[in-house]
C-alpha atoms as a PDB file:
ATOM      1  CA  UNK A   1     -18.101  10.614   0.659  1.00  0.00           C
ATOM      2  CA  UNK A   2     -16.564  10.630   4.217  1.00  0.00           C
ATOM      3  CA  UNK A   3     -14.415   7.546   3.693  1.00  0.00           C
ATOM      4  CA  UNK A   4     -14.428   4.611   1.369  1.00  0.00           C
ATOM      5  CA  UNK A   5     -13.076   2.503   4.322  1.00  0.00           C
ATOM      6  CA  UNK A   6     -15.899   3.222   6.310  1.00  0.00           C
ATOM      7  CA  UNK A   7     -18.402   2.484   3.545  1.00  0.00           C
ATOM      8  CA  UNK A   8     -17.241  -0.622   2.504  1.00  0.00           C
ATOM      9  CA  UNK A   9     -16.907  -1.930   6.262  1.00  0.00           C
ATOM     10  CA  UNK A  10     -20.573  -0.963   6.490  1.00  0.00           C
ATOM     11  CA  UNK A  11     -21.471  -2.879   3.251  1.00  0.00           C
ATOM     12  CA  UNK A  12     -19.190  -6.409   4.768  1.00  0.00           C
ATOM     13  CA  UNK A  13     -21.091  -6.297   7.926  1.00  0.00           C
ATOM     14  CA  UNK A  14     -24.478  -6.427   5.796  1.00  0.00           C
ATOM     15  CA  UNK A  15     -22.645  -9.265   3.601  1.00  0.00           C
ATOM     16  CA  UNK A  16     -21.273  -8.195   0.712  1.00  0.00           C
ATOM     17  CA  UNK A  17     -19.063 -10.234  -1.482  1.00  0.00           C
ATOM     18  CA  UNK A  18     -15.122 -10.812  -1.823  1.00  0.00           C
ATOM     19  CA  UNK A  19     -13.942  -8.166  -4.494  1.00  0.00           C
ATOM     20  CA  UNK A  20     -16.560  -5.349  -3.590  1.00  0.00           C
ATOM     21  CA  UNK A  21     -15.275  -2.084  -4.551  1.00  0.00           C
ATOM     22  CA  UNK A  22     -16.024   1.111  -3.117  1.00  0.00           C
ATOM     23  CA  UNK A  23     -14.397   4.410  -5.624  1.00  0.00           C
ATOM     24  CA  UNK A  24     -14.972   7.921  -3.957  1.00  0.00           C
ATOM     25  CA  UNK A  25     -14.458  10.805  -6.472  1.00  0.00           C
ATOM     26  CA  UNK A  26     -13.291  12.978  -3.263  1.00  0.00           C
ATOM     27  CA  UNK A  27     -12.754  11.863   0.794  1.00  0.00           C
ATOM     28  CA  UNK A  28     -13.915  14.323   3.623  1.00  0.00           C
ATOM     29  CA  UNK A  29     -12.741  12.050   6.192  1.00  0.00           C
ATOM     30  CA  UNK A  30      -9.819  10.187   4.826  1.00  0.00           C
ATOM     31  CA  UNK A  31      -7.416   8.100   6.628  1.00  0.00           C
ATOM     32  CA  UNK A  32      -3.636   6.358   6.580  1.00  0.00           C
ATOM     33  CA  UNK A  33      -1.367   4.676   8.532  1.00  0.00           C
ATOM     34  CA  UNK A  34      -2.217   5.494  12.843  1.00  0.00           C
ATOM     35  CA  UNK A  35      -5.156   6.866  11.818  1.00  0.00           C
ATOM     36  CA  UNK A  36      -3.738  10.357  10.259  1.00  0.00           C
ATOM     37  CA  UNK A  37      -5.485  12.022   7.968  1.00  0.00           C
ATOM     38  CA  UNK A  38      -5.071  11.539   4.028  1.00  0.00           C
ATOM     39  CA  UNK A  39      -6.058  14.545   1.673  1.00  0.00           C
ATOM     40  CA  UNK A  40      -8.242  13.191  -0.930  1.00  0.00           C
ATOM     41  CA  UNK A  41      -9.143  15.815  -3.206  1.00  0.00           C
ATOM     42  CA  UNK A  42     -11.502  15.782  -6.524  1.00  0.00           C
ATOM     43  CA  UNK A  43      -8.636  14.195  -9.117  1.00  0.00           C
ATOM     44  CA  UNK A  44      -6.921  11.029  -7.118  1.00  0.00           C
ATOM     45  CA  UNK A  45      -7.886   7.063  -6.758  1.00  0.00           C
ATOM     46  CA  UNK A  46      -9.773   6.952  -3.540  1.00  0.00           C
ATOM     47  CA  UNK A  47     -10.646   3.396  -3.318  1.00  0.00           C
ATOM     48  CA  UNK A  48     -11.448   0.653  -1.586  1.00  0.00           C
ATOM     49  CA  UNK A  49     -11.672  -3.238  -1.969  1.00  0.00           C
ATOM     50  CA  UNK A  50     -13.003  -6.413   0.530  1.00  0.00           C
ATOM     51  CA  UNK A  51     -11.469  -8.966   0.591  1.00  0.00           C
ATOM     52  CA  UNK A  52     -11.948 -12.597   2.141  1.00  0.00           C
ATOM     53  CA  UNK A  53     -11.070 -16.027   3.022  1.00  0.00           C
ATOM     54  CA  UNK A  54      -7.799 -14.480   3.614  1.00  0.00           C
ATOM     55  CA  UNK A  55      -5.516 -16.425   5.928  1.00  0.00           C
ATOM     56  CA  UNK A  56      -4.631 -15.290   9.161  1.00  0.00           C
ATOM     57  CA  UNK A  57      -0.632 -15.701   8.782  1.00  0.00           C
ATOM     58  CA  UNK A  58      -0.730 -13.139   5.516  1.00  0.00           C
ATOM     59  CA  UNK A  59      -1.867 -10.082   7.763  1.00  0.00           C
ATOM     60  CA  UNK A  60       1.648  -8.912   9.225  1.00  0.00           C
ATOM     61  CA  UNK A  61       2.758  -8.880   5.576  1.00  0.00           C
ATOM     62  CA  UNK A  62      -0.648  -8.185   3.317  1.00  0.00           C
ATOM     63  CA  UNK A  63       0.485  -4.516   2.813  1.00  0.00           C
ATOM     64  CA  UNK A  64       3.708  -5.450   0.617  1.00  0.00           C
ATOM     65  CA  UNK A  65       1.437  -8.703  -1.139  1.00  0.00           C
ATOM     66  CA  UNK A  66      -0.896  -5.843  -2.011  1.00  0.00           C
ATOM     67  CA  UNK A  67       1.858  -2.735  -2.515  1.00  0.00           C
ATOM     68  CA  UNK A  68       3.385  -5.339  -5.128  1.00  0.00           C
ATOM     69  CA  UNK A  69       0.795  -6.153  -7.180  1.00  0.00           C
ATOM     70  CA  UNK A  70      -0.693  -2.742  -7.770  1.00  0.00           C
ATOM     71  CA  UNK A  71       2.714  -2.120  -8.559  1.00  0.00           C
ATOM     72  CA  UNK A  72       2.959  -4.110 -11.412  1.00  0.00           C
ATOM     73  CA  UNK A  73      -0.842  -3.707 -12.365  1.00  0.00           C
ATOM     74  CA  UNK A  74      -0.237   0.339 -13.065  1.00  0.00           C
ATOM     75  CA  UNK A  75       3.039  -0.575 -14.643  1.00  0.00           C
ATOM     76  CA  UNK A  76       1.040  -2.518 -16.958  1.00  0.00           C
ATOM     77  CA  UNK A  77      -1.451   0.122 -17.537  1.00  0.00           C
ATOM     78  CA  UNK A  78       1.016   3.033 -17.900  1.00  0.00           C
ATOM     79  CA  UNK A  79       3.561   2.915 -20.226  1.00  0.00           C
ATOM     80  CA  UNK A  80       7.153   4.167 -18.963  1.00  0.00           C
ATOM     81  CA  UNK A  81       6.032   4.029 -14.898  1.00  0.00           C
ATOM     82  CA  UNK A  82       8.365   2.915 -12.890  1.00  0.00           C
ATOM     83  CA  UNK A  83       7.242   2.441  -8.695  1.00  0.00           C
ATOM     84  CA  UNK A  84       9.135   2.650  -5.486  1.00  0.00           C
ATOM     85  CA  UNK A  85       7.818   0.922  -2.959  1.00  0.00           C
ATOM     86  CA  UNK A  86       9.060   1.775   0.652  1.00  0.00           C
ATOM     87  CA  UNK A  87       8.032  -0.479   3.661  1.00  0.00           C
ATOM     88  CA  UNK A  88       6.102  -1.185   4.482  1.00  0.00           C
ATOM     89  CA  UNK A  89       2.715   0.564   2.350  1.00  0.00           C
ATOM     90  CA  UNK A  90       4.145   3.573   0.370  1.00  0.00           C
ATOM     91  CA  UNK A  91       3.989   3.814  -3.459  1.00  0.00           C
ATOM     92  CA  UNK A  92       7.162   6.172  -4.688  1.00  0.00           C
ATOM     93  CA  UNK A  93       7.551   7.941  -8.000  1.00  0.00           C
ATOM     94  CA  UNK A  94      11.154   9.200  -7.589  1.00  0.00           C
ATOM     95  CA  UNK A  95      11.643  10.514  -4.303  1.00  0.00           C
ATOM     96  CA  UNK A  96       8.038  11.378  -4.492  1.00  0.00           C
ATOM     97  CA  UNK A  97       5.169   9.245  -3.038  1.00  0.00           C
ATOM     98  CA  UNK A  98       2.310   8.550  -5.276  1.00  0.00           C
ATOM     99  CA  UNK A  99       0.102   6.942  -3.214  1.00  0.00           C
ATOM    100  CA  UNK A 100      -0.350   3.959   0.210  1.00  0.00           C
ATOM    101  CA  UNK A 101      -2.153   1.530   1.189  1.00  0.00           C
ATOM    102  CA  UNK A 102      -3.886   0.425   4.167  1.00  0.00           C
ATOM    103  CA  UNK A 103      -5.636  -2.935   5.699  1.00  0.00           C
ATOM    104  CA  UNK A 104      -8.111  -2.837   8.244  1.00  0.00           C
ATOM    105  CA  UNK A 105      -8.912  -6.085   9.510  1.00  0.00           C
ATOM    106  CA  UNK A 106     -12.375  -7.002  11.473  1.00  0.00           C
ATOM    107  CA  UNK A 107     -12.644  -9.983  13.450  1.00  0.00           C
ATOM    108  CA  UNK A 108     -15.739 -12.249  14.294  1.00  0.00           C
ATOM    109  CA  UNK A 109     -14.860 -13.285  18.118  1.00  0.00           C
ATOM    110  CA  UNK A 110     -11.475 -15.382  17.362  1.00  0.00           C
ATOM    111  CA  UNK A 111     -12.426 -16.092  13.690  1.00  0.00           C
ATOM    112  CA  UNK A 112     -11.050 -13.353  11.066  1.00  0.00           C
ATOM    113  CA  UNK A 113     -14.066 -12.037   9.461  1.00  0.00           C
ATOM    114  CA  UNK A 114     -13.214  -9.387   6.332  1.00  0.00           C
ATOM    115  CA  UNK A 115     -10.540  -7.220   5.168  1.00  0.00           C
ATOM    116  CA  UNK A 116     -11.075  -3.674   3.720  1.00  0.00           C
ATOM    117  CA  UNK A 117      -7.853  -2.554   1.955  1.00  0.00           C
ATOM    118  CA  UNK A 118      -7.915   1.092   1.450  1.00  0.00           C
ATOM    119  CA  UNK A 119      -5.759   2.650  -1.517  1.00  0.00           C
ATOM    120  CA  UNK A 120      -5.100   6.333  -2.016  1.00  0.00           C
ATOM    121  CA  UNK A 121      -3.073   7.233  -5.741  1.00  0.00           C
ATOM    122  CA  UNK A 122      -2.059  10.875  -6.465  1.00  0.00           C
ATOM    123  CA  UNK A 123      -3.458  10.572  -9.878  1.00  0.00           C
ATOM    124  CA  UNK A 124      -4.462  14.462 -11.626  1.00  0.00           C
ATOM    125  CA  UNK A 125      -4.339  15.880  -8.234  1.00  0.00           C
ATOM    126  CA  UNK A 126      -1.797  18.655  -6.602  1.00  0.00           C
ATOM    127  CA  UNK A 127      -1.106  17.459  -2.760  1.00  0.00           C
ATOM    128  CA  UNK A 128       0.458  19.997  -0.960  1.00  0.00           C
ATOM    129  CA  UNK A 129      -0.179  19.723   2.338  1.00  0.00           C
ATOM    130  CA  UNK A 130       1.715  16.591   2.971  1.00  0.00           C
ATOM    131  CA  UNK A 131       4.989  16.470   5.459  1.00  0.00           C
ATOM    132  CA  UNK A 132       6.726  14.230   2.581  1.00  0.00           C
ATOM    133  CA  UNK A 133       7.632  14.841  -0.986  1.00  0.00           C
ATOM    134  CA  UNK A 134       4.614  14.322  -3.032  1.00  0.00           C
ATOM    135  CA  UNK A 135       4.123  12.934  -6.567  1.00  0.00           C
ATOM    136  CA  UNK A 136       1.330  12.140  -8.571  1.00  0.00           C
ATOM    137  CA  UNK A 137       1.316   9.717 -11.692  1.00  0.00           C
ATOM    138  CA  UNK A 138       0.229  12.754 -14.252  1.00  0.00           C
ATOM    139  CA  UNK A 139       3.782  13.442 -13.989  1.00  0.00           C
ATOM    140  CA  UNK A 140       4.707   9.895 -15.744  1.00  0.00           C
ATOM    141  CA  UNK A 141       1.832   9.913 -18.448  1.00  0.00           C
ATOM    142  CA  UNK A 142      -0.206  13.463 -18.992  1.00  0.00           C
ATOM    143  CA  UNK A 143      -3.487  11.295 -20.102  1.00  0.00           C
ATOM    144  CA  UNK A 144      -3.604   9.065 -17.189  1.00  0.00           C
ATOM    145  CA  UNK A 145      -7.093   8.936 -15.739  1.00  0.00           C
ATOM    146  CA  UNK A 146      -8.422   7.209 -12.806  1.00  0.00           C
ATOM    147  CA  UNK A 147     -11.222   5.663 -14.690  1.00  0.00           C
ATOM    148  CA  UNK A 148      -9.059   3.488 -16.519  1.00  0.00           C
ATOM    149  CA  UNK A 149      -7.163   2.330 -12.995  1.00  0.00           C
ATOM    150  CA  UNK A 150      -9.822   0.631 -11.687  1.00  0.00           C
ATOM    151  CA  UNK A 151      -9.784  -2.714 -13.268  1.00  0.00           C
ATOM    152  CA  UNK A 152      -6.264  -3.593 -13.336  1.00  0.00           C
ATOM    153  CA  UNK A 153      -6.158  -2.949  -9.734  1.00  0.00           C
ATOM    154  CA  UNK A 154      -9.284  -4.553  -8.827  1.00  0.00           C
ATOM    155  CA  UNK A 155      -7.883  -7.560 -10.845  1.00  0.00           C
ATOM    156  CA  UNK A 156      -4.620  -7.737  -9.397  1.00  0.00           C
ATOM    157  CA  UNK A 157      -6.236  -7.800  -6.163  1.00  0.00           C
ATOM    158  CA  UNK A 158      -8.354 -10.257  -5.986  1.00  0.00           C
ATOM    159  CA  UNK A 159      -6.181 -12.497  -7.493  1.00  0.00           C
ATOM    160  CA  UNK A 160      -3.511 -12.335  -4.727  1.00  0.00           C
ATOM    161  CA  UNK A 161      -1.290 -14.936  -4.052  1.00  0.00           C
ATOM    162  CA  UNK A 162      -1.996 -16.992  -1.067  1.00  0.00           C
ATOM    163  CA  UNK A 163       1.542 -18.009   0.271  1.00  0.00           C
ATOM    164  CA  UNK A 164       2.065 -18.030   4.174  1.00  0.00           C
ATOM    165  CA  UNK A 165       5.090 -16.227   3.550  1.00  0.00           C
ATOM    166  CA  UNK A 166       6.564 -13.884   0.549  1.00  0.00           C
ATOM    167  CA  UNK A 167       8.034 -16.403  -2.202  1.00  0.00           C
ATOM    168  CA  UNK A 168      11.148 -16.151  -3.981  1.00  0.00           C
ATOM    169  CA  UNK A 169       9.375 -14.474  -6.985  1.00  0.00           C
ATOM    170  CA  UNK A 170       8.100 -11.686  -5.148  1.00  0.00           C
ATOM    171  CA  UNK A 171      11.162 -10.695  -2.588  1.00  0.00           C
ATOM    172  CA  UNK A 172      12.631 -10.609  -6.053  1.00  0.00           C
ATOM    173  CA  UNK A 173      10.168  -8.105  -7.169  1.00  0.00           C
ATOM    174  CA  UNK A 174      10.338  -6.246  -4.411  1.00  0.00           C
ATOM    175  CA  UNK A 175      14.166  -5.679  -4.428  1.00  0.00           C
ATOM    176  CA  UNK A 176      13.749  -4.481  -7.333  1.00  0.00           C
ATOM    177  CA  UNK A 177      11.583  -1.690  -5.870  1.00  0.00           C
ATOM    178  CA  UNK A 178      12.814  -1.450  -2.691  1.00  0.00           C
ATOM    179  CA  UNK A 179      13.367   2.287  -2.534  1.00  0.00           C
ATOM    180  CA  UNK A 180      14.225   2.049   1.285  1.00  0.00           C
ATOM    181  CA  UNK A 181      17.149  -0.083   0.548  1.00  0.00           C
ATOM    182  CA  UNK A 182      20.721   1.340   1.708  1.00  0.00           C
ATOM    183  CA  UNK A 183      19.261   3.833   3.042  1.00  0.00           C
ATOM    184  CA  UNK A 184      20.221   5.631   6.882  1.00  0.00           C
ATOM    185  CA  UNK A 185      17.329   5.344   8.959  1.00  0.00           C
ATOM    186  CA  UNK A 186      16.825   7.002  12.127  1.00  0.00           C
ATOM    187  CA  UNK A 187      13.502   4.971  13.181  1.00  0.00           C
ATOM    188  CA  UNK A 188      12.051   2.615  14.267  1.00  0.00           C
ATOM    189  CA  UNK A 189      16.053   1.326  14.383  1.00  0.00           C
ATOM    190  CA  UNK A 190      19.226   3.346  13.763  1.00  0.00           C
ATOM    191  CA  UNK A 191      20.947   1.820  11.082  1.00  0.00           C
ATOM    192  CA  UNK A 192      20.348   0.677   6.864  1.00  0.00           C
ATOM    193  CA  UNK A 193      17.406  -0.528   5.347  1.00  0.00           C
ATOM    194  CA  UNK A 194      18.531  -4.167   3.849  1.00  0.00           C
ATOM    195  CA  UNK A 195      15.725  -5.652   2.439  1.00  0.00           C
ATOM    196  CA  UNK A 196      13.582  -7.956   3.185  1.00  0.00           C
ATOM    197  CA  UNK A 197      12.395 -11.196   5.172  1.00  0.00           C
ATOM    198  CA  UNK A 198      10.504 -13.797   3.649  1.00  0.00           C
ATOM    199  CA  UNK A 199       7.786 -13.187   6.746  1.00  0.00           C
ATOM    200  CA  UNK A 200       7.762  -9.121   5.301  1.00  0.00           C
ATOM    201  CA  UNK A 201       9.764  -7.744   7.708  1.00  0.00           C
ATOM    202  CA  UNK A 202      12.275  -5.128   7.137  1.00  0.00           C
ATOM    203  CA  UNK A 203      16.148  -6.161   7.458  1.00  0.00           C
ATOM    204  CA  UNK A 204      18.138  -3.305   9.457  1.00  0.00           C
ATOM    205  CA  UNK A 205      21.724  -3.562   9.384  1.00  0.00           C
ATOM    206  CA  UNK A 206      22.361  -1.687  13.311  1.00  0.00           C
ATOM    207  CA  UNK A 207      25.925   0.406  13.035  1.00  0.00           C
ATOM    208  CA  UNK A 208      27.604  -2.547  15.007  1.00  0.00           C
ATOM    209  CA  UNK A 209      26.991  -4.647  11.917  1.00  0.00           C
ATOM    210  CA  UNK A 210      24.340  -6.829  13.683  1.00  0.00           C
ATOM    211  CA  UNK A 211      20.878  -7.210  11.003  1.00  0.00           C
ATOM    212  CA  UNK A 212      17.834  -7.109  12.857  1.00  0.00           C
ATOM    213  CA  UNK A 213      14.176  -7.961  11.472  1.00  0.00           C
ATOM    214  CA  UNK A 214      11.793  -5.102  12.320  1.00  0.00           C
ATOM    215  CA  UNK A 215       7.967  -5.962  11.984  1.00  0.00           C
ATOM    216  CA  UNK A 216       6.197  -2.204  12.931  1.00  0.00           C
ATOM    217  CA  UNK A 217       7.105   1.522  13.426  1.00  0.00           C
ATOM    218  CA  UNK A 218       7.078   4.449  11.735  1.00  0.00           C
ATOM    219  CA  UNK A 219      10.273   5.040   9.194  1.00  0.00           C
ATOM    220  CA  UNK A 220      11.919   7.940   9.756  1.00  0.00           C
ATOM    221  CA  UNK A 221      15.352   8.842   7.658  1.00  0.00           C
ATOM    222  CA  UNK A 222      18.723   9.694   8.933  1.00  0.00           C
END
Protein backbone atom coordinates (compact mmCIF):
# COMPACT_ATOMS: atom_id res chain seq x y z
CA UNK A 1 0.00 0.00 0.00
CA UNK A 2 1.36 3.54 -0.81
CA UNK A 3 -0.06 5.19 2.29
CA UNK A 4 -2.81 4.45 4.72
CA UNK A 5 -3.38 8.27 4.96
CA UNK A 6 -4.07 8.52 1.51
CA UNK A 7 -6.44 5.56 1.46
CA UNK A 8 -8.51 6.41 4.12
CA UNK A 9 -8.86 10.17 2.85
CA UNK A 10 -10.06 8.54 -0.37
CA UNK A 11 -12.59 6.28 1.50
CA UNK A 12 -14.02 9.85 3.77
CA UNK A 13 -14.53 11.68 0.60
CA UNK A 14 -16.80 8.65 -0.68
CA UNK A 15 -18.44 8.69 3.00
CA UNK A 16 -17.21 6.41 5.16
CA UNK A 17 -17.98 6.28 8.79
CA UNK A 18 -16.33 7.78 12.12
CA UNK A 19 -13.89 4.96 13.38
CA UNK A 20 -12.88 3.54 9.83
CA UNK A 21 -9.63 1.93 10.00
CA UNK A 22 -7.21 1.53 7.39
CA UNK A 23 -3.95 -1.24 8.63
CA UNK A 24 -1.15 -1.51 5.90
CA UNK A 25 1.15 -4.55 6.49
CA UNK A 26 4.04 -2.32 4.74
CA UNK A 27 3.99 1.70 3.37
CA UNK A 28 5.78 2.59 -0.01
CA UNK A 29 4.92 6.09 0.37
CA UNK A 30 4.80 6.86 4.01
CA UNK A 31 4.66 10.13 5.64
CA UNK A 32 5.31 12.27 9.15
CA UNK A 33 5.45 15.45 10.43
CA UNK A 34 6.27 18.35 7.13
CA UNK A 35 5.63 15.80 4.97
CA UNK A 36 9.06 13.66 5.47
CA UNK A 37 9.14 10.41 4.76
CA UNK A 38 8.42 7.50 7.41
CA UNK A 39 10.01 3.96 6.76
CA UNK A 40 7.32 1.50 7.10
CA UNK A 41 8.66 -1.80 6.63
CA UNK A 42 6.87 -5.45 6.71
CA UNK A 43 6.77 -5.83 10.87
CA UNK A 44 5.40 -2.23 12.31
CA UNK A 45 1.65 -0.70 12.99
CA UNK A 46 0.98 1.26 9.89
CA UNK A 47 -2.39 2.54 10.55
CA UNK A 48 -4.85 4.77 10.11
CA UNK A 49 -8.22 5.94 11.71
CA UNK A 50 -11.21 8.77 10.64
CA UNK A 51 -12.46 10.45 12.76
CA UNK A 52 -15.49 13.02 13.02
CA UNK A 53 -17.70 15.47 14.56
CA UNK A 54 -14.55 16.62 16.03
CA UNK A 55 -14.56 20.21 17.23
CA UNK A 56 -12.68 22.77 15.67
CA UNK A 57 -10.87 24.19 18.99
CA UNK A 58 -9.28 20.41 19.67
CA UNK A 59 -7.07 20.59 16.38
CA UNK A 60 -3.97 22.70 17.71
CA UNK A 61 -3.85 20.10 20.50
CA UNK A 62 -5.47 16.62 18.94
CA UNK A 63 -1.90 15.16 18.59
CA UNK A 64 -1.21 14.98 22.53
CA UNK A 65 -5.38 13.96 23.11
CA UNK A 66 -4.44 11.17 20.72
CA UNK A 67 -0.44 10.57 21.79
CA UNK A 68 -2.11 10.06 25.38
CA UNK A 69 -4.49 7.68 24.91
CA UNK A 70 -2.59 5.23 22.77
CA UNK A 71 -0.32 5.66 25.46
CA UNK A 72 -2.22 4.20 27.99
CA UNK A 73 -4.12 1.77 25.54
CA UNK A 74 -0.56 -0.21 24.75
CA UNK A 75 0.27 0.13 28.39
CA UNK A 76 -2.76 -1.77 28.96
CA UNK A 77 -2.04 -4.29 26.38
CA UNK A 78 1.66 -4.81 27.23
CA UNK A 79 2.64 -5.69 30.42
CA UNK A 80 5.82 -3.75 31.88
CA UNK A 81 5.67 -0.77 28.90
CA UNK A 82 6.32 2.26 29.97
CA UNK A 83 5.91 5.48 27.05
CA UNK A 84 7.58 8.78 26.62
CA UNK A 85 5.79 11.06 24.96
CA UNK A 86 7.69 14.18 23.57
CA UNK A 87 5.70 17.18 22.08
CA UNK A 88 4.17 17.39 20.49
CA UNK A 89 3.44 13.60 18.45
CA UNK A 90 6.42 11.30 19.38
CA UNK A 91 5.99 7.98 21.25
CA UNK A 92 9.50 7.25 23.32
CA UNK A 93 10.70 3.95 24.70
CA UNK A 94 13.78 5.19 26.63
CA UNK A 95 15.60 7.56 24.68
CA UNK A 96 14.29 5.65 21.77
CA UNK A 97 11.17 6.59 19.72
CA UNK A 98 8.70 3.91 19.11
CA UNK A 99 6.46 5.40 17.00
CA UNK A 100 4.24 9.26 16.00
CA UNK A 101 1.39 10.35 15.11
CA UNK A 102 -0.05 12.58 12.65
CA UNK A 103 -3.56 14.52 11.87
CA UNK A 104 -4.48 15.62 8.62
CA UNK A 105 -7.42 17.66 8.64
CA UNK A 106 -9.80 18.30 5.38
CA UNK A 107 -12.12 21.04 5.30
CA UNK A 108 -15.57 21.44 3.47
CA UNK A 109 -15.39 25.37 2.45
CA UNK A 110 -15.36 26.91 6.19
CA UNK A 111 -16.99 23.79 7.78
CA UNK A 112 -14.35 21.05 9.12
CA UNK A 113 -15.16 18.01 7.25
CA UNK A 114 -12.95 14.69 8.52
CA UNK A 115 -9.86 13.89 10.26
CA UNK A 116 -7.45 11.05 9.23
CA UNK A 117 -5.00 10.40 12.12
CA UNK A 118 -2.11 8.49 10.89
CA UNK A 119 -0.06 6.25 13.47
CA UNK A 120 3.26 4.60 12.76
CA UNK A 121 4.59 1.95 15.92
CA UNK A 122 8.04 0.27 15.60
CA UNK A 123 6.54 -2.97 16.55
CA UNK A 124 8.94 -6.38 15.20
CA UNK A 125 10.65 -4.10 12.88
CA UNK A 126 14.56 -2.88 12.76
CA UNK A 127 14.51 1.05 11.66
CA UNK A 128 17.71 2.12 10.81
CA UNK A 129 17.60 4.71 8.66
CA UNK A 130 16.16 7.24 10.97
CA UNK A 131 18.22 10.63 12.07
CA UNK A 132 16.92 9.83 15.82
CA UNK A 133 17.42 6.99 18.18
CA UNK A 134 15.04 4.33 17.28
CA UNK A 135 13.12 1.77 19.39
CA UNK A 136 10.65 -0.65 18.74
CA UNK A 137 8.21 -2.26 21.40
CA UNK A 138 9.74 -6.03 20.78
CA UNK A 139 12.30 -4.70 22.98
CA UNK A 140 9.64 -4.36 26.03
CA UNK A 141 7.69 -7.72 25.38
CA UNK A 142 9.41 -10.41 22.75
CA UNK A 143 5.66 -11.73 21.80
CA UNK A 144 4.18 -8.47 21.02
CA UNK A 145 2.36 -8.58 17.71
CA UNK A 146 0.62 -5.97 15.83
CA UNK A 147 -2.46 -8.00 15.41
CA UNK A 148 -3.32 -7.79 18.87
CA UNK A 149 -2.73 -3.66 18.81
CA UNK A 150 -5.40 -2.94 16.82
CA UNK A 151 -8.36 -2.88 19.04
CA UNK A 152 -7.15 -1.20 22.03
CA UNK A 153 -6.05 1.56 19.89
CA UNK A 154 -8.96 1.74 17.73
CA UNK A 155 -10.95 1.83 21.07
CA UNK A 156 -9.10 4.37 22.75
CA UNK A 157 -9.58 6.44 19.83
CA UNK A 158 -12.74 6.76 19.15
CA UNK A 159 -13.60 7.26 22.47
CA UNK A 160 -11.60 10.53 22.87
CA UNK A 161 -12.42 13.01 25.18
CA UNK A 162 -14.08 16.03 23.86
CA UNK A 163 -12.78 18.93 26.15
CA UNK A 164 -11.95 22.37 24.42
CA UNK A 165 -8.89 22.31 26.27
CA UNK A 166 -6.58 19.46 28.05
CA UNK A 167 -8.23 18.77 31.64
CA UNK A 168 -6.56 18.42 34.80
CA UNK A 169 -6.59 14.56 34.46
CA UNK A 170 -4.73 14.46 31.40
CA UNK A 171 -1.87 17.37 31.87
CA UNK A 172 -1.48 15.04 34.81
CA UNK A 173 -0.94 12.15 32.60
CA UNK A 174 1.08 13.74 30.48
CA UNK A 175 3.65 14.99 33.08
CA UNK A 176 3.99 11.94 33.88
CA UNK A 177 5.30 11.18 30.37
CA UNK A 178 6.63 14.19 29.45
CA UNK A 179 10.03 13.03 28.27
CA UNK A 180 10.85 16.62 26.92
CA UNK A 181 10.60 18.01 30.33
CA UNK A 182 13.90 19.79 31.77
CA UNK A 183 15.34 19.32 28.97
CA UNK A 184 17.89 22.14 26.87
CA UNK A 185 16.36 22.84 23.72
CA UNK A 186 17.89 24.59 20.96
CA UNK A 187 14.54 24.99 18.75
CA UNK A 188 11.96 26.27 18.03
CA UNK A 189 13.12 28.45 21.43
CA UNK A 190 16.44 28.36 23.30
CA UNK A 191 15.75 27.44 26.64
CA UNK A 192 13.88 24.18 28.95
CA UNK A 193 11.06 22.26 28.09
CA UNK A 194 8.47 22.93 31.19
CA UNK A 195 5.50 21.27 30.48
CA UNK A 196 2.54 21.98 29.42
CA UNK A 197 -0.50 24.47 28.76
CA UNK A 198 -3.90 23.52 29.23
CA UNK A 199 -4.45 24.78 25.30
CA UNK A 200 -1.33 21.93 24.44
CA UNK A 201 1.25 24.14 24.06
CA UNK A 202 4.70 23.60 25.17
CA UNK A 203 6.03 25.79 28.27
CA UNK A 204 9.76 27.07 27.50
CA UNK A 205 11.51 28.51 30.29
CA UNK A 206 13.96 31.25 27.87
CA UNK A 207 17.61 31.57 29.82
CA UNK A 208 16.38 35.05 31.16
CA UNK A 209 13.88 33.11 33.23
CA UNK A 210 10.88 34.41 31.19
CA UNK A 211 8.28 31.00 30.25
CA UNK A 212 6.95 31.30 26.95
CA UNK A 213 4.03 29.07 25.35
CA UNK A 214 5.19 27.68 21.99
CA UNK A 215 2.33 26.26 19.69
CA UNK A 216 4.58 24.83 16.37
CA UNK A 217 8.22 24.09 15.28
CA UNK A 218 10.37 21.49 15.01
CA UNK A 219 12.25 20.40 18.51
CA UNK A 220 15.63 20.34 18.26
CA UNK A 221 17.96 19.58 21.57
CA UNK A 222 20.70 21.61 23.02
Amino acid sequence: MTSTLDVLHEYAAQGASHGTVVVADEQLEGRGTRGRPWHSPLGGLWYSILLRGVPDKQLEFLSLRIGLAIALALEGEIPGLRLGLKWPNDLMVGEGKVGGVLCEARWQGPVLGWIVVGLGINVNNRVTDVDQPAAMLADVAAGVTVEQLIGPITAALTALATGSTLSPAELAEFANRDWLFGRSLCEPVSGRARGLNPDGSLRVERPDGITVPVRAGRILLG
